[in-house]
C-alpha atoms as a PDB file:
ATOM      1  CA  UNK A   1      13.781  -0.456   9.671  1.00  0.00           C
ATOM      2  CA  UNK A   2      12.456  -0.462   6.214  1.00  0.00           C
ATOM      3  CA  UNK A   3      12.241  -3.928   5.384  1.00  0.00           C
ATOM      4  CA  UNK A   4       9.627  -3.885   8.337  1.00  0.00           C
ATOM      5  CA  UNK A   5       7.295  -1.141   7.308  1.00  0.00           C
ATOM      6  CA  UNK A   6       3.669  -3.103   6.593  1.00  0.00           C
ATOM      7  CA  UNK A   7       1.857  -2.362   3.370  1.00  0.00           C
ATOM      8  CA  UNK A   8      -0.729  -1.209   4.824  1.00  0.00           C
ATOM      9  CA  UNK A   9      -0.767   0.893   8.548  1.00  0.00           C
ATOM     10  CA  UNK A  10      -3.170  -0.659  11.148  1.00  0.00           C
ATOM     11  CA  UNK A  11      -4.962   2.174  13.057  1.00  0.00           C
ATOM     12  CA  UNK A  12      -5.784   1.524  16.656  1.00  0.00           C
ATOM     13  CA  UNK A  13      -9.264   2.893  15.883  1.00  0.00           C
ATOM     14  CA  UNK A  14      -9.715  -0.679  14.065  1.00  0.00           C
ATOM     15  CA  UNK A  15      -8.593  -2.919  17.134  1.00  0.00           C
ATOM     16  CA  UNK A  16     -11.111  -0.880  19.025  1.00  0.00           C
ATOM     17  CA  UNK A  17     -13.820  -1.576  16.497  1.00  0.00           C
ATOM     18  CA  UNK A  18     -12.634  -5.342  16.671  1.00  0.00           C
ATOM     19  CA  UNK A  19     -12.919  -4.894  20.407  1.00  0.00           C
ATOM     20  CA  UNK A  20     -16.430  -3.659  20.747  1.00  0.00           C
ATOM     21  CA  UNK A  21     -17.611  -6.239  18.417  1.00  0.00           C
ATOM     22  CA  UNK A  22     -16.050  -9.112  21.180  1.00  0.00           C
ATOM     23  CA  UNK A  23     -17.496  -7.372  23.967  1.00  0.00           C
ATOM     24  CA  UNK A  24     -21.052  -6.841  21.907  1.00  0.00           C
ATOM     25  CA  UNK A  25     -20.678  -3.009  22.919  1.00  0.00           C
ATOM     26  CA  UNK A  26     -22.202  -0.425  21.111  1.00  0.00           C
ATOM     27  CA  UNK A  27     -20.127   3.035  20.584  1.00  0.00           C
ATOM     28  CA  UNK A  28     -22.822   4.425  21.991  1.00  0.00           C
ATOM     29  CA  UNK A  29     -23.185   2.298  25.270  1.00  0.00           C
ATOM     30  CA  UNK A  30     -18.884   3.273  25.074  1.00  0.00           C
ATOM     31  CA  UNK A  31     -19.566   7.257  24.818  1.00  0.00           C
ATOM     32  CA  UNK A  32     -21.886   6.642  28.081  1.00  0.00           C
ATOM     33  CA  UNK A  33     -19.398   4.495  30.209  1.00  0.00           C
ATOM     34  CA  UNK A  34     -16.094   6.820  29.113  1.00  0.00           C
ATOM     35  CA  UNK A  35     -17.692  10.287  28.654  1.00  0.00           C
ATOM     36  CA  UNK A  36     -15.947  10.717  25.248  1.00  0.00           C
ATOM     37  CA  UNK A  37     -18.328  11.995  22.731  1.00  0.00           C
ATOM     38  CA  UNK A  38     -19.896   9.335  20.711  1.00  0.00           C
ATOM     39  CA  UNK A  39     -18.347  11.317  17.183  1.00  0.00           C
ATOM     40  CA  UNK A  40     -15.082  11.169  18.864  1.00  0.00           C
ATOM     41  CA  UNK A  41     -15.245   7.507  19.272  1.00  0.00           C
ATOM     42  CA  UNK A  42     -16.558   7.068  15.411  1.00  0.00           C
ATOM     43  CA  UNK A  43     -13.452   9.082  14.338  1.00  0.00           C
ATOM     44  CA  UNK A  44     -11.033   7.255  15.957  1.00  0.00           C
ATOM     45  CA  UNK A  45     -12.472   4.232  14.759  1.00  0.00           C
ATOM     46  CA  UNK A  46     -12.576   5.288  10.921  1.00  0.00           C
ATOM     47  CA  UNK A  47      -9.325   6.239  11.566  1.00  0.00           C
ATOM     48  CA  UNK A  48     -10.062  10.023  10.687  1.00  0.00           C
ATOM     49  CA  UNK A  49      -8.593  11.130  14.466  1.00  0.00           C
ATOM     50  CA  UNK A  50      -5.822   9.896  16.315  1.00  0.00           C
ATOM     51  CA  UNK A  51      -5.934   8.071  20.015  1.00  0.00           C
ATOM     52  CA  UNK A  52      -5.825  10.888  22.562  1.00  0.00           C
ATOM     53  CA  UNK A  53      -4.171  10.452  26.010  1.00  0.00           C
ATOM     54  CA  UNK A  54      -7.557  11.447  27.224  1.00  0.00           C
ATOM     55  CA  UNK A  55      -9.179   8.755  25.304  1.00  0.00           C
ATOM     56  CA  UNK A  56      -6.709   5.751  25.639  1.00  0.00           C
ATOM     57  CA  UNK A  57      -6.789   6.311  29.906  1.00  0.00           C
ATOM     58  CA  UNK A  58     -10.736   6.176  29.506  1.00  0.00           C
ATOM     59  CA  UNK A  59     -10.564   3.313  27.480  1.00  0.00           C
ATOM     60  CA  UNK A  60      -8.411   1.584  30.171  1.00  0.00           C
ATOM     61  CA  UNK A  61     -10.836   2.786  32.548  1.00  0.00           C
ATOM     62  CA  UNK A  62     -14.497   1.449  30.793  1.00  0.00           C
ATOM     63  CA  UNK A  63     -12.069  -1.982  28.615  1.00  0.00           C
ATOM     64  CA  UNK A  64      -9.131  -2.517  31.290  1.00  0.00           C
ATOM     65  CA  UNK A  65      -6.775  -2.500  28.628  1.00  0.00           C
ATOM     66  CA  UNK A  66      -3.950  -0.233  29.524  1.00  0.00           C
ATOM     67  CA  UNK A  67      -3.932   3.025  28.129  1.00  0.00           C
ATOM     68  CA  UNK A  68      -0.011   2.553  26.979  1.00  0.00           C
ATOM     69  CA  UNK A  69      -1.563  -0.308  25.234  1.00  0.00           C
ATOM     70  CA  UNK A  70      -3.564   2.413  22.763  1.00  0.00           C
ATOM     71  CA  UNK A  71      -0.564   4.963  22.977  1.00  0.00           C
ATOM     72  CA  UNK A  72       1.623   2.419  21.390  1.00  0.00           C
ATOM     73  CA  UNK A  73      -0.295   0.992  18.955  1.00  0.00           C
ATOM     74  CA  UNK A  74      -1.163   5.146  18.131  1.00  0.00           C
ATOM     75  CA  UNK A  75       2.558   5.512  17.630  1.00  0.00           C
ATOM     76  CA  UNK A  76       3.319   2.527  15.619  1.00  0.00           C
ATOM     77  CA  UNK A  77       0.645   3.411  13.311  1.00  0.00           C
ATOM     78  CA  UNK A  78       2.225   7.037  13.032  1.00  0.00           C
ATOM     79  CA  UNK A  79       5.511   5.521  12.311  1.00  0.00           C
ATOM     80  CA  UNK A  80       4.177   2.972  10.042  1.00  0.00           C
ATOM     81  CA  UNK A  81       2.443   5.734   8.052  1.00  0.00           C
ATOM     82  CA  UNK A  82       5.447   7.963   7.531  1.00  0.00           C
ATOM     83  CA  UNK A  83       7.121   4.494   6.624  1.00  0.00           C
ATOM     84  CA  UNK A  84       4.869   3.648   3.732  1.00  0.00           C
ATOM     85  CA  UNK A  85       4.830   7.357   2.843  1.00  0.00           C
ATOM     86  CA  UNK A  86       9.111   7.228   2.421  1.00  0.00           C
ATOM     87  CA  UNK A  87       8.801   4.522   0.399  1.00  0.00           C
ATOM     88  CA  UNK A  88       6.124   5.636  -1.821  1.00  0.00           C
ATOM     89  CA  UNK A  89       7.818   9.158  -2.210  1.00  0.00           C
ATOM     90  CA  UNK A  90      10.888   7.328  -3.610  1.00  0.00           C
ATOM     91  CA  UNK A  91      11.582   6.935  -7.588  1.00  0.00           C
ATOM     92  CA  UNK A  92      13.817   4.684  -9.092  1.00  0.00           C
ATOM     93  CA  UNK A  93      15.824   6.211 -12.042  1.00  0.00           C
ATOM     94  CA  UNK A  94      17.412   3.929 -14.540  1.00  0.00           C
ATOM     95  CA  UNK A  95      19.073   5.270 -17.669  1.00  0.00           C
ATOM     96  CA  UNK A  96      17.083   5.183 -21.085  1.00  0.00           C
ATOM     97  CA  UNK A  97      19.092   5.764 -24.346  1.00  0.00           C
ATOM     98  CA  UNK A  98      17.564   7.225 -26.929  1.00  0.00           C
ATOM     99  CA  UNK A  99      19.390   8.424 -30.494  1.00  0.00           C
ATOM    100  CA  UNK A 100      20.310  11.447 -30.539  1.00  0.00           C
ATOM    101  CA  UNK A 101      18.868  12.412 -34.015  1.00  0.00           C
ATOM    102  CA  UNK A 102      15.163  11.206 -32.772  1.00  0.00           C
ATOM    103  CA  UNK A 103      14.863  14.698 -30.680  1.00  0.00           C
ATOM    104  CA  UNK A 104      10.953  14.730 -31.184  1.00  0.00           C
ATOM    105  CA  UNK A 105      10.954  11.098 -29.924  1.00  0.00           C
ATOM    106  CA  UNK A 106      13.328  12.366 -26.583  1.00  0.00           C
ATOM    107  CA  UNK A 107      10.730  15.443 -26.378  1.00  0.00           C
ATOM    108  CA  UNK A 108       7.604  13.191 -26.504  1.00  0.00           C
ATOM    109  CA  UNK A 109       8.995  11.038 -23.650  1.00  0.00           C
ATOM    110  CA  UNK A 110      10.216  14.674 -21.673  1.00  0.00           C
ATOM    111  CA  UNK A 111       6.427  16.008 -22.336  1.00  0.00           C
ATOM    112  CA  UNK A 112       5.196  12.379 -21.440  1.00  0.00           C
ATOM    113  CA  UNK A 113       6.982  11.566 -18.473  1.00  0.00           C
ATOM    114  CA  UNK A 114       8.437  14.381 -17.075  1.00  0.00           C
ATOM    115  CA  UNK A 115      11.913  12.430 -17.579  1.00  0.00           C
ATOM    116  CA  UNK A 116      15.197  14.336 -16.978  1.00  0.00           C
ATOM    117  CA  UNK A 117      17.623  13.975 -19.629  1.00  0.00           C
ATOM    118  CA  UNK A 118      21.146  14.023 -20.051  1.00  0.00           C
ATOM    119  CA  UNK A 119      23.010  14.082 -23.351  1.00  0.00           C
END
């Protein structure tokens, strides 16, 4: 539904981040108890990769905090993303009038703009 697409998208790489700080665990000390490669788990937390499968079960694993959990929260983001992205991508249009005789004002607003205009 439009009218609930956020602002801004909440990755689940932030929650994590959020997470570690509670638990006062380092990524590092996270890499060692799940295995995933410690520039894995900076990427997801910058938000620059997505959450795996593979990542989201170890994280239920080493956090016990179910993997859907992460899935979901990986989805919404996706979906929240592509929501913000629709609505950017949209233009309003609204009819300007302009007098016909003032053709180098109507080109300076074309060359300015990039308006489409009717006569």
């Amino acid at each position: 539904m439009e009218s609930q697409t956020p602002i801004v998208a909440t990755h689940p790489g932030e929650l994590l981040k959020d997470e570690l700080k509670e638990r006062d665990l380092s990524q590092k000390r996270l890499s060692e108890i799940t295995g995933i490669k410690a520039s894995v788990i900076s990427e997801t937390i910058s938000g620059k990769r997505s959450m795996s499968l593979n990542f989201a079960v170890a994280l239920e694993k080493a956090l016990n905090i179910p993997a859907e959990m992460w899935l979901n929260l990986q989805t919404q983001y996706d979906l929240d993303v592509a929501g913000i992205a629709r609505k950017q991508s949209r233009q309003k249009t609204f009819p300007v009038t302009v007098p016909i005789e003032d053709t180098k004002l109507l080109k300076e607003i074309v060359r300015k703009f990039g308006w489409a205009c009717g006569l």
